[in-house]
Every structure is written in C-alpha cells, then in structure tokens.
Protein backbone atom coordinates (compact mmCIF):
# COMPACT_ATOMS: atom_id res chain seq x y z
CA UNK A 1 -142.99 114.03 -92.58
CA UNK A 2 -146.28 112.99 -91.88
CA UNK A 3 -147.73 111.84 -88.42
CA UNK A 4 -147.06 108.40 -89.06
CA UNK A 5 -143.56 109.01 -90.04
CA UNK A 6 -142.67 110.66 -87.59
CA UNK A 7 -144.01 108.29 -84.69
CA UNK A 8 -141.97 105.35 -86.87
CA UNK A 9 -139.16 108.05 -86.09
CA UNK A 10 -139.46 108.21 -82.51
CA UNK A 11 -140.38 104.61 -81.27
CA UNK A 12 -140.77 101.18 -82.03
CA UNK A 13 -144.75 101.30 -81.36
CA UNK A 14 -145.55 97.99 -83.85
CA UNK A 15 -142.96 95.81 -81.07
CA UNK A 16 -143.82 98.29 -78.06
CA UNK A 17 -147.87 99.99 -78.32
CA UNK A 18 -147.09 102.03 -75.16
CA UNK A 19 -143.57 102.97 -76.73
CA UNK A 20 -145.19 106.28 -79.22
CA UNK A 21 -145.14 107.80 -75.63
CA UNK A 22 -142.79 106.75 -73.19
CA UNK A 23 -140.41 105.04 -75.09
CA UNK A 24 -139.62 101.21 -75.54
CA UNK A 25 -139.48 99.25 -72.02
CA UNK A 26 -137.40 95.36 -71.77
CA UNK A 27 -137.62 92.39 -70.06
CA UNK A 28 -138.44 91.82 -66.46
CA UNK A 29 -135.70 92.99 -63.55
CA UNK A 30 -133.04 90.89 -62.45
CA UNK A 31 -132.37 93.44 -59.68
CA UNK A 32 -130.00 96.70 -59.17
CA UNK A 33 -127.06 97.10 -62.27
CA UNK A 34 -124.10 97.93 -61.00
CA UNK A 35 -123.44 102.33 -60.59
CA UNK A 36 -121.42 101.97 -63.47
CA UNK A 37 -124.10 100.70 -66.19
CA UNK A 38 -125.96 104.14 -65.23
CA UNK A 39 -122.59 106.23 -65.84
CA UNK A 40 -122.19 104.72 -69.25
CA UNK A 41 -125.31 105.04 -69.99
CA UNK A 42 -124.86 108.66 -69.06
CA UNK A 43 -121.71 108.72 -71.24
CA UNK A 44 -123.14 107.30 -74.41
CA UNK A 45 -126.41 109.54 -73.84
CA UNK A 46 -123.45 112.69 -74.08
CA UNK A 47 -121.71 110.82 -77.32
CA UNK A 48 -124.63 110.18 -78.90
CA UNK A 49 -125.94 113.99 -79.16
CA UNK A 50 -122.74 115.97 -78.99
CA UNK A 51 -122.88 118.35 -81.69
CA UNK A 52 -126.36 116.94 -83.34
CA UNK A 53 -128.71 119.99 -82.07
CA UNK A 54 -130.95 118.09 -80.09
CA UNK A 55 -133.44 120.56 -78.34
CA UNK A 56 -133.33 119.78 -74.19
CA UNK A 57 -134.23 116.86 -72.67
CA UNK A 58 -136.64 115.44 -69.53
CA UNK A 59 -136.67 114.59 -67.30
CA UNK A 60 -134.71 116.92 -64.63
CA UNK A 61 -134.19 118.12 -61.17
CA UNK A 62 -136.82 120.26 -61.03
CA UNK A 63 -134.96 121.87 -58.03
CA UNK A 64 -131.90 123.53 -60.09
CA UNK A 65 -131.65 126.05 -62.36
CA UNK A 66 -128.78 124.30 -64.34
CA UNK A 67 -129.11 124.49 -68.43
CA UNK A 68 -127.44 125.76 -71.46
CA UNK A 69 -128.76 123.76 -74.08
CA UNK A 70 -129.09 126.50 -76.70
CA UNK A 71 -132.22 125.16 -78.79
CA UNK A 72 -135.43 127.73 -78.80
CA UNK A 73 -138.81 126.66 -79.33
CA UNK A 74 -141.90 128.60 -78.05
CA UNK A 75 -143.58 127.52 -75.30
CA UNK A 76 -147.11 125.16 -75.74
CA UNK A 77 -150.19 127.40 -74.53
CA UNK A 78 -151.93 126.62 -71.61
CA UNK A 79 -153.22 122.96 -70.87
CA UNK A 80 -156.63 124.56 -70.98
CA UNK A 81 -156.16 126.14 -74.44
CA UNK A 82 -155.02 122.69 -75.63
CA UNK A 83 -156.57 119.26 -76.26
CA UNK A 84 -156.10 116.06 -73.60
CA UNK A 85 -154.30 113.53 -75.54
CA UNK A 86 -153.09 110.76 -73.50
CA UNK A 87 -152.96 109.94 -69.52
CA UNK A 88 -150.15 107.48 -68.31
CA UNK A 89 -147.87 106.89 -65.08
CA UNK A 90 -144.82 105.37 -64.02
CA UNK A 91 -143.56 103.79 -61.39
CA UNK A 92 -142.00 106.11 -59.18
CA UNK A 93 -141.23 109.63 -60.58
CA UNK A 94 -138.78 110.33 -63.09
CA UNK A 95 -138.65 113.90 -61.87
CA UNK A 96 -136.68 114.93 -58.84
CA UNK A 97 -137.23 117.64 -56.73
CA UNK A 98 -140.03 118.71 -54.20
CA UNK A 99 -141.23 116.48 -51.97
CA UNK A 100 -139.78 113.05 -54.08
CA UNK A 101 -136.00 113.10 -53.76
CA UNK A 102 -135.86 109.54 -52.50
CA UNK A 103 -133.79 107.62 -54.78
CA UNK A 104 -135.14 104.53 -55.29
CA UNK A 105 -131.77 103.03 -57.15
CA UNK A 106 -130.35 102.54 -60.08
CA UNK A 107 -132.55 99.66 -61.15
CA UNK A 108 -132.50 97.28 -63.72
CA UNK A 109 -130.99 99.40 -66.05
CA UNK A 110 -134.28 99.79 -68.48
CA UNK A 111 -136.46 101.71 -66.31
CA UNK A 112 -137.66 99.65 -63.33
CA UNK A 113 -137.21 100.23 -59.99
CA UNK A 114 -135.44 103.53 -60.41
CA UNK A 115 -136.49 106.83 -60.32
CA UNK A 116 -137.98 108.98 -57.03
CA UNK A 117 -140.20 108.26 -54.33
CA UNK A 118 -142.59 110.09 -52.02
CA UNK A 119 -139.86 111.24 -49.19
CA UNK A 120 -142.68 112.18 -46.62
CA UNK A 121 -144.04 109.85 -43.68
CA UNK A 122 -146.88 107.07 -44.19
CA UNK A 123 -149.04 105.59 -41.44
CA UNK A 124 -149.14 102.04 -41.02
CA UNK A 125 -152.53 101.72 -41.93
CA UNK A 126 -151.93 103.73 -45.39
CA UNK A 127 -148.91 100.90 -45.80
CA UNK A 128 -151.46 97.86 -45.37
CA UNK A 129 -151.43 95.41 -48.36
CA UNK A 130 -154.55 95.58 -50.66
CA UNK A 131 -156.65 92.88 -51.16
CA UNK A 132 -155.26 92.39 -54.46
CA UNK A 133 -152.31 93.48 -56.78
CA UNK A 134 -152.10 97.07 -58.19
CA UNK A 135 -151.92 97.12 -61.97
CA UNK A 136 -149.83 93.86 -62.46
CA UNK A 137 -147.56 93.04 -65.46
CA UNK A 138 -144.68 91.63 -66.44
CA UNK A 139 -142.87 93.85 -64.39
CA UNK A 140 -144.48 93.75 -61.04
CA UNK A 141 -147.63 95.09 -59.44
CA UNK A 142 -147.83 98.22 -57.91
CA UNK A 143 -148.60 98.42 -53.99
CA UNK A 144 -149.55 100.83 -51.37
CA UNK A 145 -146.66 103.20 -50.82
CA UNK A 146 -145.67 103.28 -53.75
CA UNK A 147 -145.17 106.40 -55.71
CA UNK A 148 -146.23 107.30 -59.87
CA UNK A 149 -145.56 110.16 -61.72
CA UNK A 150 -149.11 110.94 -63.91
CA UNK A 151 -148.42 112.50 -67.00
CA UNK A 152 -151.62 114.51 -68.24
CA UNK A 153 -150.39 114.82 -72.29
CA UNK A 154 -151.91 117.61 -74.42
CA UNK A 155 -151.55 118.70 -77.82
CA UNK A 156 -152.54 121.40 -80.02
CA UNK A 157 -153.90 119.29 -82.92
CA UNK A 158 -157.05 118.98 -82.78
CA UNK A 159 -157.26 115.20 -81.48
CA UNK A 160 -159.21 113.57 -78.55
CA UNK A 161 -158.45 111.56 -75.95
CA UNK A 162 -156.70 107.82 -76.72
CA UNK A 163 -153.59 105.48 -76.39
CA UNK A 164 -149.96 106.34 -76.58
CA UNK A 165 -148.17 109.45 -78.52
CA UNK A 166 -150.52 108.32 -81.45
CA UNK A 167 -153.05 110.32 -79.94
CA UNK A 168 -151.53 113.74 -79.74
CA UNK A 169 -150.59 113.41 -83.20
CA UNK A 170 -152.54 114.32 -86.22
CA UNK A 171 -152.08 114.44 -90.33
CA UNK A 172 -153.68 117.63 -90.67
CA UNK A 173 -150.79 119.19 -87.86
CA UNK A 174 -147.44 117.74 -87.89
CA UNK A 175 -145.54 119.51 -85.53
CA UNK A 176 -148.23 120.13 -83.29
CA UNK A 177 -147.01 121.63 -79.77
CA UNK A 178 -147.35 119.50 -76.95
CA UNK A 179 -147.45 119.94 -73.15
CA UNK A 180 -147.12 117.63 -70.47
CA UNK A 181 -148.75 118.00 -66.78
CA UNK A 182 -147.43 116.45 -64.38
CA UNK A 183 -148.15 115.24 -61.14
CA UNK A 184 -146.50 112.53 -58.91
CA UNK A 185 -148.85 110.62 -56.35
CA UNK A 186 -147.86 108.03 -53.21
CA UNK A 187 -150.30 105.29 -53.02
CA UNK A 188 -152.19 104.34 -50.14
CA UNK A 189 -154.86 102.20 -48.50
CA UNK A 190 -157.36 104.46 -47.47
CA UNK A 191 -160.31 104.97 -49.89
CA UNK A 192 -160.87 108.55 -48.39
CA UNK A 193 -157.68 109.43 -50.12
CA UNK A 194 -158.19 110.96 -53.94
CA UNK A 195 -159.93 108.47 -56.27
CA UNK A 196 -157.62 108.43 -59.37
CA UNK A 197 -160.45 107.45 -61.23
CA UNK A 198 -161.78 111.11 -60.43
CA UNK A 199 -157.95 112.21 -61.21
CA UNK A 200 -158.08 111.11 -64.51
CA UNK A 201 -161.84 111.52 -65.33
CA UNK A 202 -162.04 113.44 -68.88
CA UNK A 203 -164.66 115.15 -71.14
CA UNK A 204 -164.99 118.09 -73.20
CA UNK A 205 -164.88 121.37 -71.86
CA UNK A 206 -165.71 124.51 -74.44
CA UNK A 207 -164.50 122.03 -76.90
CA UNK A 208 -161.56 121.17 -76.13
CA UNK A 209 -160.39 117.76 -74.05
CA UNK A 210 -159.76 118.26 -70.39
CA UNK A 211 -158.84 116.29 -67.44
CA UNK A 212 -161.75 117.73 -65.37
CA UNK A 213 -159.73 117.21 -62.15
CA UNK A 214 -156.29 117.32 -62.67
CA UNK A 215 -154.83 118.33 -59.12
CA UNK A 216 -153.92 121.80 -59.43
CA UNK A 217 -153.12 122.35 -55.79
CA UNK A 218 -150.07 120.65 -54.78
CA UNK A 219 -147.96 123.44 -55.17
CA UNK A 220 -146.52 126.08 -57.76
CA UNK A 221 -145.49 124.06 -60.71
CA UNK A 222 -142.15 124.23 -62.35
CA UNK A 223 -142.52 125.06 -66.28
CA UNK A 224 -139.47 124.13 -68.47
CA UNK A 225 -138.99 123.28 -72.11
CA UNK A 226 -138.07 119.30 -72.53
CA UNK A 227 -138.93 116.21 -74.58
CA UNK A 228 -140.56 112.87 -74.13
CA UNK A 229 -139.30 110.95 -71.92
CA UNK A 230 -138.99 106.93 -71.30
CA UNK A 231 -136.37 104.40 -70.39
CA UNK A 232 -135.53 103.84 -74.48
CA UNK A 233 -134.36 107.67 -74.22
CA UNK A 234 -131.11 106.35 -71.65
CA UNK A 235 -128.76 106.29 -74.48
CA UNK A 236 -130.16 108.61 -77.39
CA UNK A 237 -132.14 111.90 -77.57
CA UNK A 238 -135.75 112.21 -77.93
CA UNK A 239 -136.23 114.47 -80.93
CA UNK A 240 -139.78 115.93 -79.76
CA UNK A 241 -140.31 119.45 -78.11
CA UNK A 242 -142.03 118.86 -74.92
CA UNK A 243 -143.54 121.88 -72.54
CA UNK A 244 -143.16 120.55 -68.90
CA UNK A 245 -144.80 121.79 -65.87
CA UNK A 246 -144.50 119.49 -62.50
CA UNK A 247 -146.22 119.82 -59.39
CA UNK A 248 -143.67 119.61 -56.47
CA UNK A 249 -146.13 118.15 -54.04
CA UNK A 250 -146.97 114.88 -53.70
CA UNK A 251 -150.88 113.95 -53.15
CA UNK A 252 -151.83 110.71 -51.45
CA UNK A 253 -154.60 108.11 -53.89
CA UNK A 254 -156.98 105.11 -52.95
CA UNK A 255 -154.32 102.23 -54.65
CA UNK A 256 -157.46 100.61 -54.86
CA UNK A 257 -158.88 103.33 -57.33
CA UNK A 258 -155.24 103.47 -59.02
CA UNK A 259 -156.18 99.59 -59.66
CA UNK A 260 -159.72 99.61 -60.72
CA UNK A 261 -158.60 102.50 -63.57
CA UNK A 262 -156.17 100.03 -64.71
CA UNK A 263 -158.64 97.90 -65.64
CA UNK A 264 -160.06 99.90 -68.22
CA UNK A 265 -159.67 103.38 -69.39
CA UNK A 266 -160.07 105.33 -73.11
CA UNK A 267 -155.95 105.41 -72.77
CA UNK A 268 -155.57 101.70 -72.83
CA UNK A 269 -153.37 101.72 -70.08
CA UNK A 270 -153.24 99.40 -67.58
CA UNK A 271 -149.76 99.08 -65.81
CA UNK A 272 -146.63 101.44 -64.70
CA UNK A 273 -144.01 102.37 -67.20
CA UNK A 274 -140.29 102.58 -66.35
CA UNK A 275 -138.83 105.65 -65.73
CA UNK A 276 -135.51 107.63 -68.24
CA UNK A 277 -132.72 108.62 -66.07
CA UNK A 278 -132.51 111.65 -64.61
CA UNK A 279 -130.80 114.10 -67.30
CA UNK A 280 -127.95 116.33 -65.59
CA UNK A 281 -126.10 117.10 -68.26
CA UNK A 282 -125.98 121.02 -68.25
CA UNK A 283 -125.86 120.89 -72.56
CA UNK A 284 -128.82 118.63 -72.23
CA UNK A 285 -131.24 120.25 -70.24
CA UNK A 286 -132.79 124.03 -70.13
CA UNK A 287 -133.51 126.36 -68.10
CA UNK A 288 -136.58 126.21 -66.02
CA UNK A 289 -138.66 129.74 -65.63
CA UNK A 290 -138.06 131.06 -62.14
C-alpha cells in the first residue's frame, strides 16, 4: 500500500486537512452530552475491534500499568535518531496522569471540551484575559488557563518538517516507525513564561529534523506503545503503530506566544484539535515500561 493509500485508509484528509493526524473533528459544541453518549461510545469502540487484531491504542492513563492487548511491534528509536514530522496541540490533554487529572467533562461528544487540565494553582495575574483571542476557530479560542497537549511527531522516513500525518509519511518507506513526544502546557499571561514559539522552533540537527527545544525537563516520561489518536478514533481503532512518551509535568507558556505561532508556522496549524477519549479498555491498551 503506498503512502497515499494508506493515509486514504486512516482519515478523511480531502474533507478534514488536519484529519491525516489527529483524526476527523465536527461541528461546533452545543455543550456537555449526556454520560451515556461517552459509554456507548466506549461500547461500540469494544464492538468494533473485538477479535480484529488491532495493535493498542492512545491515548491512556499514563498513571496505570493496566494492558493486555497482545499485539508486538518494536519500539521507534529515539526522537533524536528520527526525523521531526509534524507539531500540533489540543485543547486540553488527552492523556491523564501527572499533574493533569482534572476532568474537564465529557464534552460535546467529538472532541471539545473534554479531556484533562492542568490540576495545579494559577495566580490571578497568570488568569488575566489577553488582549486578544488565542488561536480562534470554529470551535472557540483558546485563553489563559487553559491547558494543550503538544504533540512533537517523528518518523523514520526520511521526511522534513510539514502539515498533518502527510508529513511523516513517505513512498520510498511505507511503514515507517513513528514516535510521538509529548508534552502538555497550561497557558498563561505572563510573557516571562516559555515562548512556544521557542517550544516549537525547528531545524536540522546532524541531519536529521529536530525540535531544538522540546522541554525535556518536566519530569521522567512515560514510554508506551499506542496509535494515533483524535476524536474520529471514539468509535473505531486507529490502525497505525504509535511509540508514546509523555511528560507528566505540566510547564506554564506566554498564551500570547501560543497565539502569535498560530498565526503562521511550517505545520500549517493554527487552532486546537479535539481530544479521543481516554482508552481504558485493558484489551485496548499496553503496557507502559516501568
């Protein structure tokens, strides 16, 4: 199957461009679905794999050790042995664990305003409004104290930096191992907080495509094997291997800086994407390395 095959496969990216990687996103909230639209989501998510061999699935409590999903695949080298692909967030993490375990609820039921938020204490003056909105779409506008989950993608093809899945895919490799480094960040207004401009400031580095500062000090990551993730991936499996390592700490960011990125980057991104439920079922999900 070649590269463009198998993106077909996985998305809708002609309807959706930001779909290749975090799968398709819907119309704009009408607030919180009921607890049981998330349990049946759940339920069909557990009908709709049963007995099809779908490798494990993201994105998890990164707190557990719960797994017996009994699909092997090796795990993606070292994000500095691999190529930068793709930078994205979403509003709120999709992870749990660490210091975001505040459920934000269940949502609109396709990906907005659910997921985990920063559980820690903000200042007033981190909490003041910005001058203008954060990222804006269809969706909403992101604000200070709000909390994203950055997903650094890298691949092992031999691609460069660009917009959605597309990017980490390539012709000449296709089944290329991919790795996903994540971090999850509250937003504040203070600009002597991190500048995610900085954050997610690329360029080679002994050839390869790295995020030169990626935050690598917010805590020992957790490394499990998973799959892409995205608020299209509720009811059905995503059928790509994904290496996941989140940060359990939660670094504060200029909004501002979170804003100015969003108005132009080589990723093409320029709001928040929904968030995949959390996956708890034990046949979905692997075991993360202690």
């Amino acid at each position: 199957m070649s590269s463009a095959a198998l993106l077909a496969a996985c998305s809708t990216a002609e309807k959706h461009p930001e779909a290749a990687l975090h799968g398709a996103e819907h119309g704009a909230s009408h607030g919180p679905v009921a607890d049981a639209v998330i349990q049946q989501q759940n339920a069909l998510l557990a009908k709709n794999t049963e007995g099809k061999g779908f490798g494990p699935q993201a994105p998890r409590d990164i707190s557990t050790f719960v797994g017996s999903n009994p699909r092997v695949f090796g795990i993606a080298p070292g994000y500095t042995e691999m190529n930068l692909c793709n930078i994205h967030f979403h509003k709120n993490a999709e992870h749990k664990g660490g210091e975001f375990t505040q459920y934000a609820g269940n949502g609109d039921g396709h990906g907005y305003d659910t997921g985990y938020r920063y559980a820690g204490h903000l200042s007033a003056a981190e909490l003041m409004p910005t001058p203008e909105p954060i990222c804006p779409s269809d969706h909403g506008s992101l604000a200070s104290g709000d909390t994203i989950e950055v997903h650094y993608v890298h691949s092992s093809a031999q691609v460069g930096p660009g917009p959605t899945l597309g990017a980490c895919l390539s012709d000449s490799i296709q089944n290329p191992q991919l790795r996903v480094e994540a971090q999850v960040l509250v937003l504040v207004n203070d600009q002597r907080a991190a500048d995610f401009r900085e954050l997610a400031g690329h360029g080679l580095v002994n050839g390869l495509h790295q995020a030169w500062r990626m935050p690598n000090d917010s805590g020992t990551p957790v490394q499990y094997p998973g799959s892409t993730t995205g608020p299209s991936y509720n009811e059905k499996a995503s059928p790509l291997q994904v290496t996941w390592r989140v940060r359990p700490k939660v670094l504060k960011v200029s909004a501002q800086s979170v804003g100015e990125w969003c108005k132009g980057n080589a990723f093409k991104e320029d709001h928040a994407h929904g968030v995949r439920n959390l996956v708890t079922n034990p046949d979905l999900l692997a075991k993360p390395e202690r």
